[in-house]
Structure formats: structure tokens, C-alpha cells
PDB file of N, CA and C in Angstrom:
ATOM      1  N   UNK A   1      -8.526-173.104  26.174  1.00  0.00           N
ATOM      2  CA  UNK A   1      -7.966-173.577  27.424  1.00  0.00           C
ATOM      3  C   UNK A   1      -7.334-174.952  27.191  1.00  0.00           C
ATOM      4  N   UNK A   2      -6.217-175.395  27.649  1.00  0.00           N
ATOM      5  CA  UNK A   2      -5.708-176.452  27.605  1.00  0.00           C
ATOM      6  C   UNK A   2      -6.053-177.513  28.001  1.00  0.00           C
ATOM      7  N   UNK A   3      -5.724-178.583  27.946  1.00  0.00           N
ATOM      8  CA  UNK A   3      -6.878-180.137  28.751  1.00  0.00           C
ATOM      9  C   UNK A   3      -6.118-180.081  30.096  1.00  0.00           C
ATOM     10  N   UNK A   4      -6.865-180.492  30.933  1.00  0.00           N
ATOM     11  CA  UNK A   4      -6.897-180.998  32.372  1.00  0.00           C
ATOM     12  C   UNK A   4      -5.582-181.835  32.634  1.00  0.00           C
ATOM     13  N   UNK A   5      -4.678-182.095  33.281  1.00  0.00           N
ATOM     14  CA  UNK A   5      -3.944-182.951  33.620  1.00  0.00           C
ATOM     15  C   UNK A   5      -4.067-184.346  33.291  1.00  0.00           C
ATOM     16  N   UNK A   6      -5.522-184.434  33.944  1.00  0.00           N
ATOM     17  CA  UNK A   6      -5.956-185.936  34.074  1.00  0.00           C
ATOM     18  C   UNK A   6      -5.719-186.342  32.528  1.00  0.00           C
ATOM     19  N   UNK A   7      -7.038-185.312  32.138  1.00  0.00           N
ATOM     20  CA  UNK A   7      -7.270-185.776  30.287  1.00  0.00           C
ATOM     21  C   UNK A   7      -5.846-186.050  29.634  1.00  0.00           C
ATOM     22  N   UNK A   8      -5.014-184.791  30.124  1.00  0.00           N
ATOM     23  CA  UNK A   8      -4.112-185.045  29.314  1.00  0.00           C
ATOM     24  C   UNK A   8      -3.104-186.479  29.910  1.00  0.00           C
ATOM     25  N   UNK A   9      -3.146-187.206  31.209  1.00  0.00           N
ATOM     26  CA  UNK A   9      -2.518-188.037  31.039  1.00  0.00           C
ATOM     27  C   UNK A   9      -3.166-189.122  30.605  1.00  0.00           C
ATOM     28  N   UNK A  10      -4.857-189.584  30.304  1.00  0.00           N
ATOM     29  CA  UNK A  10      -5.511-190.131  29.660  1.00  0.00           C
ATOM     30  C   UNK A  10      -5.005-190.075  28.525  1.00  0.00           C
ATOM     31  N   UNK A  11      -5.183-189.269  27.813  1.00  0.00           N
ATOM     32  CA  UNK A  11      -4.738-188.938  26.087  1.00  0.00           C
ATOM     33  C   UNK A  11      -3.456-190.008  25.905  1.00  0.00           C
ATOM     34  N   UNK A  12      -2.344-189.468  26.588  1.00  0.00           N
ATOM     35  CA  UNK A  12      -0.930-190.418  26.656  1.00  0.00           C
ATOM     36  C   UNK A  12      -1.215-191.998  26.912  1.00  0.00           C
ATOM     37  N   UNK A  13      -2.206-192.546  27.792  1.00  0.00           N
ATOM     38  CA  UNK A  13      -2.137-193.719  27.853  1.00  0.00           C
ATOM     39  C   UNK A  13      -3.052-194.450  26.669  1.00  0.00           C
ATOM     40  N   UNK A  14      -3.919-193.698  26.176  1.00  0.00           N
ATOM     41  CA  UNK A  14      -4.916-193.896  25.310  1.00  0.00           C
ATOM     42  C   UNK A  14      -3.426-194.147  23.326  1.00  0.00           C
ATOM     43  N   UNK A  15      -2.752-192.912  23.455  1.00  0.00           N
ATOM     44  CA  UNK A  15      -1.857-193.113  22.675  1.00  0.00           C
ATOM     45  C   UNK A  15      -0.998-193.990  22.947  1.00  0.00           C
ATOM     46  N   UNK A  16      -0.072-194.320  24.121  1.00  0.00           N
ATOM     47  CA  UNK A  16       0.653-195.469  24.032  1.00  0.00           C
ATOM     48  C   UNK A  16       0.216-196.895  23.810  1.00  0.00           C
ATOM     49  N   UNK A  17      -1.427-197.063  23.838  1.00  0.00           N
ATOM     50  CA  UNK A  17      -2.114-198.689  23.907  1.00  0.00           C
ATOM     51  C   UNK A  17      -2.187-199.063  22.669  1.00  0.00           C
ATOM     52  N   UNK A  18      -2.813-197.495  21.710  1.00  0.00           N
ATOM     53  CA  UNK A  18      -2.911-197.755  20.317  1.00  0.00           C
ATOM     54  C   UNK A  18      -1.422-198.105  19.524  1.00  0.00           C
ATOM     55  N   UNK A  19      -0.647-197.010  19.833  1.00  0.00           N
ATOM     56  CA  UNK A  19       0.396-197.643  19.328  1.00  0.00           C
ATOM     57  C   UNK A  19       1.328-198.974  19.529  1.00  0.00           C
ATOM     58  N   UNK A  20       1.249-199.253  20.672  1.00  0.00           N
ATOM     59  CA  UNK A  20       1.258-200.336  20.909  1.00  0.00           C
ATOM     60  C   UNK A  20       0.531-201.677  20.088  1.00  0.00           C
ATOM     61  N   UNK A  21      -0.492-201.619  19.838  1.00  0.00           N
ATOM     62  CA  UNK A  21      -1.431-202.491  19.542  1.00  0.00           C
ATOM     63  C   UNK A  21      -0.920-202.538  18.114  1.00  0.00           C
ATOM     64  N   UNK A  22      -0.140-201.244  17.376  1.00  0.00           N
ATOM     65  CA  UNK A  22      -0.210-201.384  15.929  1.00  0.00           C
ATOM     66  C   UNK A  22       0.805-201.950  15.751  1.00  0.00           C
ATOM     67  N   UNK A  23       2.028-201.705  16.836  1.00  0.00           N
ATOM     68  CA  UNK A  23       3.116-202.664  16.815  1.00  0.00           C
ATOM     69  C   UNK A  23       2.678-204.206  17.063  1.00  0.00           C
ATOM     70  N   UNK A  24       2.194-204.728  17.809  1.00  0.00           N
ATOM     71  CA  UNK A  24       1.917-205.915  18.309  1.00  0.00           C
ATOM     72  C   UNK A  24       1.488-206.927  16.858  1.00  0.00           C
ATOM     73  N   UNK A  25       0.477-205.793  16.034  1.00  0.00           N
ATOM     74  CA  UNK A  25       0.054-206.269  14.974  1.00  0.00           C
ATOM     75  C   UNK A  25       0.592-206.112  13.535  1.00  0.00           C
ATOM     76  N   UNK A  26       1.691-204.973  13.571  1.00  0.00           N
ATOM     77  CA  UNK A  26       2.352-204.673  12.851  1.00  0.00           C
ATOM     78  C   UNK A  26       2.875-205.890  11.503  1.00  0.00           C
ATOM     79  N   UNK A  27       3.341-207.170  11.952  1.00  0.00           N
ATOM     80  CA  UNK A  27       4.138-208.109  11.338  1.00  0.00           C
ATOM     81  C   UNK A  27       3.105-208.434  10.010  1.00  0.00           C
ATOM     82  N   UNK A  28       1.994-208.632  10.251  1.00  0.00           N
ATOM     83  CA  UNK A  28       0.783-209.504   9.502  1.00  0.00           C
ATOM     84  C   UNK A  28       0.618-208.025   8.013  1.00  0.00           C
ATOM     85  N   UNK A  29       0.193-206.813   9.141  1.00  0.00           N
ATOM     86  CA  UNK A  29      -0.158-205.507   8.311  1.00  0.00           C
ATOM     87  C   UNK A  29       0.795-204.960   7.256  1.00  0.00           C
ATOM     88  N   UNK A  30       2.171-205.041   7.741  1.00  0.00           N
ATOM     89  CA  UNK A  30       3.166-204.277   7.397  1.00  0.00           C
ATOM     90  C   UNK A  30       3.633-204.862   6.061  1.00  0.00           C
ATOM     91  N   UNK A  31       3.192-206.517   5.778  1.00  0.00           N
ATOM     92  CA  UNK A  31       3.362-207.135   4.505  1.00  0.00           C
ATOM     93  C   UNK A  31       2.403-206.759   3.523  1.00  0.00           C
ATOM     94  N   UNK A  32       0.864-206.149   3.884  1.00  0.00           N
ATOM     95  CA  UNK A  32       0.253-204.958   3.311  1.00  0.00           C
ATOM     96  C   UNK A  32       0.668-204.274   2.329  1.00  0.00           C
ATOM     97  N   UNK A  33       0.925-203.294   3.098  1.00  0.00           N
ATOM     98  CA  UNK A  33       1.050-202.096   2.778  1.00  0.00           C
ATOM     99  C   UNK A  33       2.132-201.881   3.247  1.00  0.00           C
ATOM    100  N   UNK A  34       3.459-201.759   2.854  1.00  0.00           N
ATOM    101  CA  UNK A  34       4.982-201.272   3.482  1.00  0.00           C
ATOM    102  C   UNK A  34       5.014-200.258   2.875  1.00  0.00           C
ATOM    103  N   UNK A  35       5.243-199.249   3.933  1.00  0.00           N
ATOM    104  CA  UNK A  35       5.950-197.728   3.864  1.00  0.00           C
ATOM    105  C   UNK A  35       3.916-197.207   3.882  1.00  0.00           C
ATOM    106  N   UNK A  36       3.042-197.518   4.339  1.00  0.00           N
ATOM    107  CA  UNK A  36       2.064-196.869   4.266  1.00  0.00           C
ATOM    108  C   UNK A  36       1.014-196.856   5.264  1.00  0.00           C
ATOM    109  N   UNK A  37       0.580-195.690   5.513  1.00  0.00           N
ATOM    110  CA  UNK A  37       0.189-196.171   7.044  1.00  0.00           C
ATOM    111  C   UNK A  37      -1.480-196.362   6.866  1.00  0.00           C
ATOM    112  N   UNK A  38      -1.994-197.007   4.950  1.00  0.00           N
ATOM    113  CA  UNK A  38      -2.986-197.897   4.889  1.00  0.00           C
ATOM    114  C   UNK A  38      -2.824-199.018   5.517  1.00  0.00           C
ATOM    115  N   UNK A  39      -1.960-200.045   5.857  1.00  0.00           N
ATOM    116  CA  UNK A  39      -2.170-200.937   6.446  1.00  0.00           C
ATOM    117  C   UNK A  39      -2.052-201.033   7.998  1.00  0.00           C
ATOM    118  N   UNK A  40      -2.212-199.849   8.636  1.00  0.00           N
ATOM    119  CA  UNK A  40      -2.093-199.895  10.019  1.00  0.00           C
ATOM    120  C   UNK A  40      -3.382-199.452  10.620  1.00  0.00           C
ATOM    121  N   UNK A  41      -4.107-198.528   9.936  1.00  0.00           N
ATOM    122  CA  UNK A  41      -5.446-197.983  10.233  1.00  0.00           C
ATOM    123  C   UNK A  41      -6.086-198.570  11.188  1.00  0.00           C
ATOM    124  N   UNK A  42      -6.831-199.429  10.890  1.00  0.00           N
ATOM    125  CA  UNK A  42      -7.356-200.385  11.430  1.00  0.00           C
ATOM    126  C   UNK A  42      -7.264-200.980  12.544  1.00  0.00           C
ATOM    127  N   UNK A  43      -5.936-201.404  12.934  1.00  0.00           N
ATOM    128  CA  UNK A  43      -5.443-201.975  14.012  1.00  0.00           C
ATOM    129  C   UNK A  43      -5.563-200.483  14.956  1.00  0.00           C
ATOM    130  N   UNK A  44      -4.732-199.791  14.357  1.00  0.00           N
ATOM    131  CA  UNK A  44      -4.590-198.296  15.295  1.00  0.00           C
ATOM    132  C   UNK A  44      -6.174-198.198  16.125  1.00  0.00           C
ATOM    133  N   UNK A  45      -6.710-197.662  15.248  1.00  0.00           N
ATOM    134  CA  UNK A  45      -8.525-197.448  15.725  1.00  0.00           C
ATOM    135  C   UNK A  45      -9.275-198.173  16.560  1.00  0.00           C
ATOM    136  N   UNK A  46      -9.050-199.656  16.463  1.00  0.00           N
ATOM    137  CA  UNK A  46      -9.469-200.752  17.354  1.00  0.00           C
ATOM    138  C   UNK A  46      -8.596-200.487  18.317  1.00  0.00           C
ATOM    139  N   UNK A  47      -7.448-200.552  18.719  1.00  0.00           N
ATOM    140  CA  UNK A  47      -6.223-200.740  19.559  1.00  0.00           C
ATOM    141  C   UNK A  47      -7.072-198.997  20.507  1.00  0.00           C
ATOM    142  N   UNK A  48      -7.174-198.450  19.910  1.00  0.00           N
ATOM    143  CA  UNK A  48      -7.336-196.975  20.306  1.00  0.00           C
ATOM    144  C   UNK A  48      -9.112-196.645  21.214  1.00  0.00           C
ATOM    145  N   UNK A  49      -9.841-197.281  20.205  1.00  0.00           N
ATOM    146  CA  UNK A  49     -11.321-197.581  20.600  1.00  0.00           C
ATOM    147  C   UNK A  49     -11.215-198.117  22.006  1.00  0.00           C
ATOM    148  N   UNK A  50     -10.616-199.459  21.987  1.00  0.00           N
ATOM    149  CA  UNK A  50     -10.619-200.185  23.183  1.00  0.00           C
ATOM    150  C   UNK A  50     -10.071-199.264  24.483  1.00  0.00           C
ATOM    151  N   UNK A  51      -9.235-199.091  24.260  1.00  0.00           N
ATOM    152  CA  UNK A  51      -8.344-198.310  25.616  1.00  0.00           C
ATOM    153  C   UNK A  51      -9.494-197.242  25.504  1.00  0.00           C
ATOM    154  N   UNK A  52     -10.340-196.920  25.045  1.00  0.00           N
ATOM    155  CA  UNK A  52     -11.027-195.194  24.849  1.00  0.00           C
ATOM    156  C   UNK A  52     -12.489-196.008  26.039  1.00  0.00           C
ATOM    157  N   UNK A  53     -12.556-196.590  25.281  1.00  0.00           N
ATOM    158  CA  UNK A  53     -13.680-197.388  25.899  1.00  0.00           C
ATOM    159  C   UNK A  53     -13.363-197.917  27.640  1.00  0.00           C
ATOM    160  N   UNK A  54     -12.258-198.507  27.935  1.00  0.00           N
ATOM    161  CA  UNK A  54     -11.633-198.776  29.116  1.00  0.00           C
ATOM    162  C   UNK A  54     -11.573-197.870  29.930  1.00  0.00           C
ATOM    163  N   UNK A  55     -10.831-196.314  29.258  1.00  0.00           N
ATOM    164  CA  UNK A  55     -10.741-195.026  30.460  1.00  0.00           C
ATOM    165  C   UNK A  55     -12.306-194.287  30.867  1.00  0.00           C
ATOM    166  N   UNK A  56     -13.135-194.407  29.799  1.00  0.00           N
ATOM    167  CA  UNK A  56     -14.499-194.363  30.386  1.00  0.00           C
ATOM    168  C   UNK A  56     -14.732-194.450  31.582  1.00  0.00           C
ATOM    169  N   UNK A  57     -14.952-195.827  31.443  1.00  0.00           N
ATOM    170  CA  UNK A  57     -15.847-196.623  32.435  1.00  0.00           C
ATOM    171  C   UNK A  57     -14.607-196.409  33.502  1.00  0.00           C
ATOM    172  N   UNK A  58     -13.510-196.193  33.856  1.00  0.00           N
ATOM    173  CA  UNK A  58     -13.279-196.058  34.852  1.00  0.00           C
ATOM    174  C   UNK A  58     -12.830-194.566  35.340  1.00  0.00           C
ATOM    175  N   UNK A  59     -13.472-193.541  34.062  1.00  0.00           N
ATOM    176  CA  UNK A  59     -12.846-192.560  34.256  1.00  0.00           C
ATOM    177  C   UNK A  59     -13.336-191.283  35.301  1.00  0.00           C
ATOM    178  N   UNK A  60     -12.301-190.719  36.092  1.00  0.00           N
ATOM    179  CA  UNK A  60     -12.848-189.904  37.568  1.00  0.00           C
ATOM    180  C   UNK A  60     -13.780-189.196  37.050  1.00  0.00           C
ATOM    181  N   UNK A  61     -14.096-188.239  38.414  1.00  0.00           N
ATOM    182  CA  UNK A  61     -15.003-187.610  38.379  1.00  0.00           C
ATOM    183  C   UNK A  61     -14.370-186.062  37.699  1.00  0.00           C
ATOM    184  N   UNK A  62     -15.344-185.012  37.201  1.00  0.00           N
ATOM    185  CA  UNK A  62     -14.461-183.843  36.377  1.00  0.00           C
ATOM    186  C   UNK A  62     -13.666-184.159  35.141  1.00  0.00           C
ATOM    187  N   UNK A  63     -13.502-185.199  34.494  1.00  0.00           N
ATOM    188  CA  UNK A  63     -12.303-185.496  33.205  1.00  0.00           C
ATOM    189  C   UNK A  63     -13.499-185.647  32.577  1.00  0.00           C
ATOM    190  N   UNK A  64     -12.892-185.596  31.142  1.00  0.00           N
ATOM    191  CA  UNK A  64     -13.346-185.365  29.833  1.00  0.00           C
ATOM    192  C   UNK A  64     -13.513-186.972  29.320  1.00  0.00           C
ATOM    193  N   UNK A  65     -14.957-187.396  29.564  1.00  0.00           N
ATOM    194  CA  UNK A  65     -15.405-188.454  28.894  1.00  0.00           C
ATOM    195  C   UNK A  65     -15.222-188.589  27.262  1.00  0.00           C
ATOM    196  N   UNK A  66     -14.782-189.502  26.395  1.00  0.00           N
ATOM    197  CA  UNK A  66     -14.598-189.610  25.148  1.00  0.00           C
ATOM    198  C   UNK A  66     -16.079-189.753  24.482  1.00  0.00           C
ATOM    199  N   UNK A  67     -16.460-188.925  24.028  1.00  0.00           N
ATOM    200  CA  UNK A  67     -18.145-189.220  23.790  1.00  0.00           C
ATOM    201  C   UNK A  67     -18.486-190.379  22.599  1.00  0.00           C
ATOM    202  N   UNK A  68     -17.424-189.963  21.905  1.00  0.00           N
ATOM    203  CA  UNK A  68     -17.478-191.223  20.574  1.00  0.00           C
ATOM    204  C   UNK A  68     -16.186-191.531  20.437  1.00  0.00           C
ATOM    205  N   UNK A  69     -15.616-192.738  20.929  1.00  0.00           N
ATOM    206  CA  UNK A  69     -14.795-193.344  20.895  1.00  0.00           C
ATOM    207  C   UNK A  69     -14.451-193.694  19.219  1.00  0.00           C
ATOM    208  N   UNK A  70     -14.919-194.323  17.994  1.00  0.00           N
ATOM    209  CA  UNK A  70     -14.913-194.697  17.442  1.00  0.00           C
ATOM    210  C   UNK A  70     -14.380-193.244  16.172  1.00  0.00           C
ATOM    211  N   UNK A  71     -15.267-191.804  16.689  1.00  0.00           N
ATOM    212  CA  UNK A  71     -14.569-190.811  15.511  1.00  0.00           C
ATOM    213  C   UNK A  71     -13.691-190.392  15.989  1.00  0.00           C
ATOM    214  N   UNK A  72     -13.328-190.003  17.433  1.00  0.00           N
ATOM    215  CA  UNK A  72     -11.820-189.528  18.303  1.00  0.00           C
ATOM    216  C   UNK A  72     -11.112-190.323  18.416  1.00  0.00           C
ATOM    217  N   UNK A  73     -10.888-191.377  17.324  1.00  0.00           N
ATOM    218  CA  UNK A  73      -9.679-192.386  17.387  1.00  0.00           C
ATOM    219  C   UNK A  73      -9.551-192.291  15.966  1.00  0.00           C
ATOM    220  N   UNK A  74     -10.827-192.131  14.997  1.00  0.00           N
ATOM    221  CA  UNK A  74     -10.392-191.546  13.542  1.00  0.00           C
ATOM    222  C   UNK A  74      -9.624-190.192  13.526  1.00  0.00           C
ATOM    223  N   UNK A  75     -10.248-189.384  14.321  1.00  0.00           N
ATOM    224  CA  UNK A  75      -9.857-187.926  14.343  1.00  0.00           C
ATOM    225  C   UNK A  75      -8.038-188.368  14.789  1.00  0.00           C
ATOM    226  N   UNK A  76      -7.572-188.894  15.941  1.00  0.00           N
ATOM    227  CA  UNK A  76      -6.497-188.883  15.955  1.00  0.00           C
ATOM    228  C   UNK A  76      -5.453-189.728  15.230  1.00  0.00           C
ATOM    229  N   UNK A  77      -5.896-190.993  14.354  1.00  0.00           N
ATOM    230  CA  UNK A  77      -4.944-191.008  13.306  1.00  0.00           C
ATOM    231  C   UNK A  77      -4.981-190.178  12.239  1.00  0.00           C
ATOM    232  N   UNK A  78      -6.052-189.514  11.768  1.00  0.00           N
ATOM    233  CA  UNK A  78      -6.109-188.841  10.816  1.00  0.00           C
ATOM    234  C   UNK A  78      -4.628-187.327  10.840  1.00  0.00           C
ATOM    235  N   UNK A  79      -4.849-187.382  12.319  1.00  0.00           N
ATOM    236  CA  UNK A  79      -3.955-186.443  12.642  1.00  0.00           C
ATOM    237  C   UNK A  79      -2.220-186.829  12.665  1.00  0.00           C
ATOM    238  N   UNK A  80      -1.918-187.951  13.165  1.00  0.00           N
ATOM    239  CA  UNK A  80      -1.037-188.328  13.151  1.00  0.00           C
ATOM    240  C   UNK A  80      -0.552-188.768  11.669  1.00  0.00           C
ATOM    241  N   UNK A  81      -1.009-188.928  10.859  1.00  0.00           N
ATOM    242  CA  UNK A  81      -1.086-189.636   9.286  1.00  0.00           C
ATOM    243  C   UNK A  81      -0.402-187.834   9.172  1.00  0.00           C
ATOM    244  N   UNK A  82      -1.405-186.581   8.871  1.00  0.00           N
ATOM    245  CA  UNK A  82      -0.813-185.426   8.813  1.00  0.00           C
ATOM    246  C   UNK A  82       0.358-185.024   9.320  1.00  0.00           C
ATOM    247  N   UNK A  83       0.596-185.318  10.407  1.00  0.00           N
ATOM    248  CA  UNK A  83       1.792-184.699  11.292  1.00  0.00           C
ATOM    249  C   UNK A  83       2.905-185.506  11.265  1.00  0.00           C
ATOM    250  N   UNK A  84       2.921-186.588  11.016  1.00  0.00           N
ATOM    251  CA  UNK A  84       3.768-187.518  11.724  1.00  0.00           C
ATOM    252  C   UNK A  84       3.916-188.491  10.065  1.00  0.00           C
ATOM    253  N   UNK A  85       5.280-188.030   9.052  1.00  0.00           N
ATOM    254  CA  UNK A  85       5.840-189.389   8.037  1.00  0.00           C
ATOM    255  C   UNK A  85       5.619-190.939   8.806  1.00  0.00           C
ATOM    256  N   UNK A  86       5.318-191.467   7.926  1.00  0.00           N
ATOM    257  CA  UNK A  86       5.050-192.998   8.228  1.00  0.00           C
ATOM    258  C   UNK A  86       6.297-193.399   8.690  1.00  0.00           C
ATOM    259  N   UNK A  87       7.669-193.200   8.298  1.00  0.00           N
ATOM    260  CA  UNK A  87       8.589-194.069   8.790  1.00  0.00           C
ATOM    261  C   UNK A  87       9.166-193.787   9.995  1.00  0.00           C
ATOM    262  N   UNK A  88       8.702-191.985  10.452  1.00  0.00           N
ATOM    263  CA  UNK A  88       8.713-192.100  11.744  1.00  0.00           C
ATOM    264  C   UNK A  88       7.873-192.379  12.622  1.00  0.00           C
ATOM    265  N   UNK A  89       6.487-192.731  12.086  1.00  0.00           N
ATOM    266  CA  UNK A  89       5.918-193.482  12.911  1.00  0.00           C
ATOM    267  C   UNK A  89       6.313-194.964  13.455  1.00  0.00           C
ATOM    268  N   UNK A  90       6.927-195.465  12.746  1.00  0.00           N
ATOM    269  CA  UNK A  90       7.621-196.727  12.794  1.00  0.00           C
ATOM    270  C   UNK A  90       8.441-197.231  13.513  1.00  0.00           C
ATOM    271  N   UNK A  91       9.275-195.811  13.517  1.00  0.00           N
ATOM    272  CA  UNK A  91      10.372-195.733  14.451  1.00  0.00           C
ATOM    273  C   UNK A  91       9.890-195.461  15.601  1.00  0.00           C
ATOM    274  N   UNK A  92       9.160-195.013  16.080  1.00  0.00           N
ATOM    275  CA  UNK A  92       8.502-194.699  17.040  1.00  0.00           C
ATOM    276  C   UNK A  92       7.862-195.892  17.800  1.00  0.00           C
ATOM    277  N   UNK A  93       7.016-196.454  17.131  1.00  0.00           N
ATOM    278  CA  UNK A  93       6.555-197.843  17.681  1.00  0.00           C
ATOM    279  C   UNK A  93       7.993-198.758  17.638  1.00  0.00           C
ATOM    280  N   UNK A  94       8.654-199.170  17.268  1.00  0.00           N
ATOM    281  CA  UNK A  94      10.052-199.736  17.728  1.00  0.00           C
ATOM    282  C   UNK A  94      10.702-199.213  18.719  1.00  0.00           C
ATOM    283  N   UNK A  95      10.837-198.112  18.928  1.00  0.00           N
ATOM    284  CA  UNK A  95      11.434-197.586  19.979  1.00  0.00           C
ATOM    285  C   UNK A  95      10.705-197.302  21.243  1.00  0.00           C
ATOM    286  N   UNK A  96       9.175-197.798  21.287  1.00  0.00           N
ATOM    287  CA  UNK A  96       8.473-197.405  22.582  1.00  0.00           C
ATOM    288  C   UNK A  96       7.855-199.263  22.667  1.00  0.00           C
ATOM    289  N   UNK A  97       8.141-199.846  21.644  1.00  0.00           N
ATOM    290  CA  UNK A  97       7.816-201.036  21.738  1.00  0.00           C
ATOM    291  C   UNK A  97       9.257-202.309  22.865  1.00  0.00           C
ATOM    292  N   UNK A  98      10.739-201.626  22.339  1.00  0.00           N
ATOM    293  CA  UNK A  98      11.588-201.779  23.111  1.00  0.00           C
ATOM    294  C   UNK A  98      12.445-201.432  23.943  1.00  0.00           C
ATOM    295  N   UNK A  99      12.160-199.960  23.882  1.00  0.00           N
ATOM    296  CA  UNK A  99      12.601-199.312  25.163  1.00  0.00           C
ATOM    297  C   UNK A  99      11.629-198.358  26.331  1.00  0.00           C
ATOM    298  N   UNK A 100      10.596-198.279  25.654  1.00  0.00           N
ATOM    299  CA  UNK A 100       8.925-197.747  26.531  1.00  0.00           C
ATOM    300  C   UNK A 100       9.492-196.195  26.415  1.00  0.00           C
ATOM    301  N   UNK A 101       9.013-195.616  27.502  1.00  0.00           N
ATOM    302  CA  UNK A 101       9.571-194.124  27.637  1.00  0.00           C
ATOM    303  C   UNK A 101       8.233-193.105  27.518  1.00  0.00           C
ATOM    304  N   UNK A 102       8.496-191.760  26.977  1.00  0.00           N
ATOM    305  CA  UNK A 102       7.314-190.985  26.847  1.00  0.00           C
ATOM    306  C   UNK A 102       6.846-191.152  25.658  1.00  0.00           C
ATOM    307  N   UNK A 103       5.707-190.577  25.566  1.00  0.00           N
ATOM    308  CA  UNK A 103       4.912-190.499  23.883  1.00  0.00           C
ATOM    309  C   UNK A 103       5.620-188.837  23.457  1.00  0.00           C
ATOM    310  N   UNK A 104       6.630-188.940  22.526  1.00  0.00           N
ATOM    311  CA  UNK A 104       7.009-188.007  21.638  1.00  0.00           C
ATOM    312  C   UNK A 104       5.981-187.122  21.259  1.00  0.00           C
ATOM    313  N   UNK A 105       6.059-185.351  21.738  1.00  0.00           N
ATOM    314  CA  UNK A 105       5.548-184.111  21.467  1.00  0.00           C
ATOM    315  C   UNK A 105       4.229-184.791  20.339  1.00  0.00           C
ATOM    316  N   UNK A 106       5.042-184.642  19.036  1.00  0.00           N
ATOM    317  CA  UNK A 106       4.345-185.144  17.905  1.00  0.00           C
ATOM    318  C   UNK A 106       3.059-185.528  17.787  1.00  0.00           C
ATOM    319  N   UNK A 107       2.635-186.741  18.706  1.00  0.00           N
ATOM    320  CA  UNK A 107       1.814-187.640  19.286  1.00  0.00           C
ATOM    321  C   UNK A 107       0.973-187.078  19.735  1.00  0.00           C
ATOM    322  N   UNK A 108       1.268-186.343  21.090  1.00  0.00           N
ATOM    323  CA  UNK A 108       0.643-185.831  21.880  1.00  0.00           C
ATOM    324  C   UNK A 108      -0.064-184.947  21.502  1.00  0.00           C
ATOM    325  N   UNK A 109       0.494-183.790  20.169  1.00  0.00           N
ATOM    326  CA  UNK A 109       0.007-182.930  19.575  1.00  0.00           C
ATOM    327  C   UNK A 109      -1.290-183.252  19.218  1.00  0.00           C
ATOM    328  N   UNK A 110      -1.454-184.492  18.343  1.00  0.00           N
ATOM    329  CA  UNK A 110      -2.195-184.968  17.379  1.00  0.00           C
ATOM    330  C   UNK A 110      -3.545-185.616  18.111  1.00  0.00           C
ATOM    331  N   UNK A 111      -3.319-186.296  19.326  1.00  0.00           N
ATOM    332  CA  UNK A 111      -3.917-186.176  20.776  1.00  0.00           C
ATOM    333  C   UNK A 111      -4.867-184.975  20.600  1.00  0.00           C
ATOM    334  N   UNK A 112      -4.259-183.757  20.881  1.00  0.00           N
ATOM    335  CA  UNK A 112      -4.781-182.654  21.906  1.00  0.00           C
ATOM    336  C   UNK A 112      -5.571-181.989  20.657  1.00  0.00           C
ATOM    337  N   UNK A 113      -5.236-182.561  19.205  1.00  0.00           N
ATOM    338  CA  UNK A 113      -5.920-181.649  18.454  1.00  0.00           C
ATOM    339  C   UNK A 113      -7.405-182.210  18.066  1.00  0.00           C
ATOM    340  N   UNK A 114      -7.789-183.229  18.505  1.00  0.00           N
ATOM    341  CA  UNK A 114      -9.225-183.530  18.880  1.00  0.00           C
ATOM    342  C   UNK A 114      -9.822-183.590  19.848  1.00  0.00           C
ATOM    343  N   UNK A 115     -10.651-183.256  19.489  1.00  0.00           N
ATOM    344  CA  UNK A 115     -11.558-182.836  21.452  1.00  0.00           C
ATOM    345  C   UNK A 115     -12.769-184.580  21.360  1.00  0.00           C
ATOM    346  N   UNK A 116     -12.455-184.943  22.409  1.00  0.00           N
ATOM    347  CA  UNK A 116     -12.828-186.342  22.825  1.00  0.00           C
ATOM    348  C   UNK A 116     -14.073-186.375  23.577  1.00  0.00           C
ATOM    349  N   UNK A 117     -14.871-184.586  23.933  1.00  0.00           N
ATOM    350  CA  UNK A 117     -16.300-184.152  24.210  1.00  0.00           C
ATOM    351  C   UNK A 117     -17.042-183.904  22.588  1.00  0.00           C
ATOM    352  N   UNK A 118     -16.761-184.129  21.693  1.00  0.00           N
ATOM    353  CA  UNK A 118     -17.395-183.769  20.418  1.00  0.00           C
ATOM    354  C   UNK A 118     -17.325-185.540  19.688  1.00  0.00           C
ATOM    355  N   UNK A 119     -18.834-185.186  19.415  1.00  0.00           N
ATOM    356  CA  UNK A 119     -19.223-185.824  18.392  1.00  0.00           C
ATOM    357  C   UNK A 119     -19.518-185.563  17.356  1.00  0.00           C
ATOM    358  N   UNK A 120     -19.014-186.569  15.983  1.00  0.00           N
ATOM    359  CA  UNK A 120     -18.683-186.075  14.619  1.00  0.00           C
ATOM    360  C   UNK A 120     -20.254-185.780  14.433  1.00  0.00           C
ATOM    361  N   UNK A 121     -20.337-184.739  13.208  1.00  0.00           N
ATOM    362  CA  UNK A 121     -22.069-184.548  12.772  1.00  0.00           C
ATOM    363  C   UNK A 121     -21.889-185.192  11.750  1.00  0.00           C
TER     364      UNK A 121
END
């Protein structure tokens, strides 16, 4: 069955904060590791944790609580690292960093392919 509306517009805001956050932090990381999305990890996951942690506590009644914030933010870069070349990830955070808009299919995919009721064993 597909996610809920809600979840799924959770998921989108949960993805636009992280990416966001990796842009924000991008400048420091990106002298890292260029062309690799080892030096973004980190930021992503925190950037991602936080907002995961935020829709919680305010999240309605019936939606899909994130049970472990910390592996459903691994689970979804892990996914995005798979799905998504680094340099279009890049492009992506540049282009939602200066013109905003929707979170690209791609994203969303990588979103929906972890379930945010499961905790890692």
C-alpha cells in the first residue's frame, strides 16, 4: 500500500531540510571530498535526523511516526547515493537551494523506499 498523503508530504519536507542543510554546509564539505558524496554524509543525516525528530513531536494523529530517526535517514541516503549520481545530486541542491520548487521523483523515490515504522535489527 502506498504512504498516506500526510507521510508522504512529511517525507518531502523531511527531504527538502536535509538537502538543504547539505547545501548550507556544502562549501566547508565539498573541499573534502569533490565529486563524492563521502563528504556530505554527515551533514545529510544530521540535517535529516533533526527535521525527523521535529515532524514527530508535532506529528498528527494516524501518520507514520519515524521510529528511528537516526537509521531512516541512513536508509535514505543510502538510497539516494544508489539512485541518484553525485553530480546530480548537486545540481539538485543548487537548483532547490536557488530557485526552491518540488523535490524531483528521484528523491522522493528514495524517501518511499524506507519505511520510517521499522527499526534497523
Amino acid at each position: 500500500m502506498s504512504a498516506n498523503p500526510i507521510r508522504r508530504r512529511a517525507v518531502q519536507v523531511v527531504a527538502a531540510a536535509a538537502l538543504s542543510l547539505v547545501v548550507l554546509s556544502g562549501c566547508t564539505t565539498a573541499q573534502k571530498a569533490p565529486g563524492s558524496y563521502s563528504g556530505v554524509e554527515d551533514d545529510f543525516i544530521q540535517g535529516c535526523v533533526e527535521v525527523a525528530k521535529g515532524d514527530n513531536q508535532k506529528s498528527e494523529e494516524n501518520t507514520t511516526k519515524i521510529v528511528s530517526p537516526q537509521d531512516y535517514c541512513q536508509c535514505v541516503f543510502d538510497a539516494i547515493q544508489e539512485k541518484i549520481p553525485y553530480d546530480q545530486f548537486k545540481k539538485t541542491q543548487s537548483t532547490m537551494q536557488d530557485e526552491g520548487g518540488k523535490i524531483p521523483s528521484k528523491y522522493i523515490e528514495a524517501y518511499d523506499s524506507c519505511d520510517p515504522a521499522e527499526k534497523a535489527s
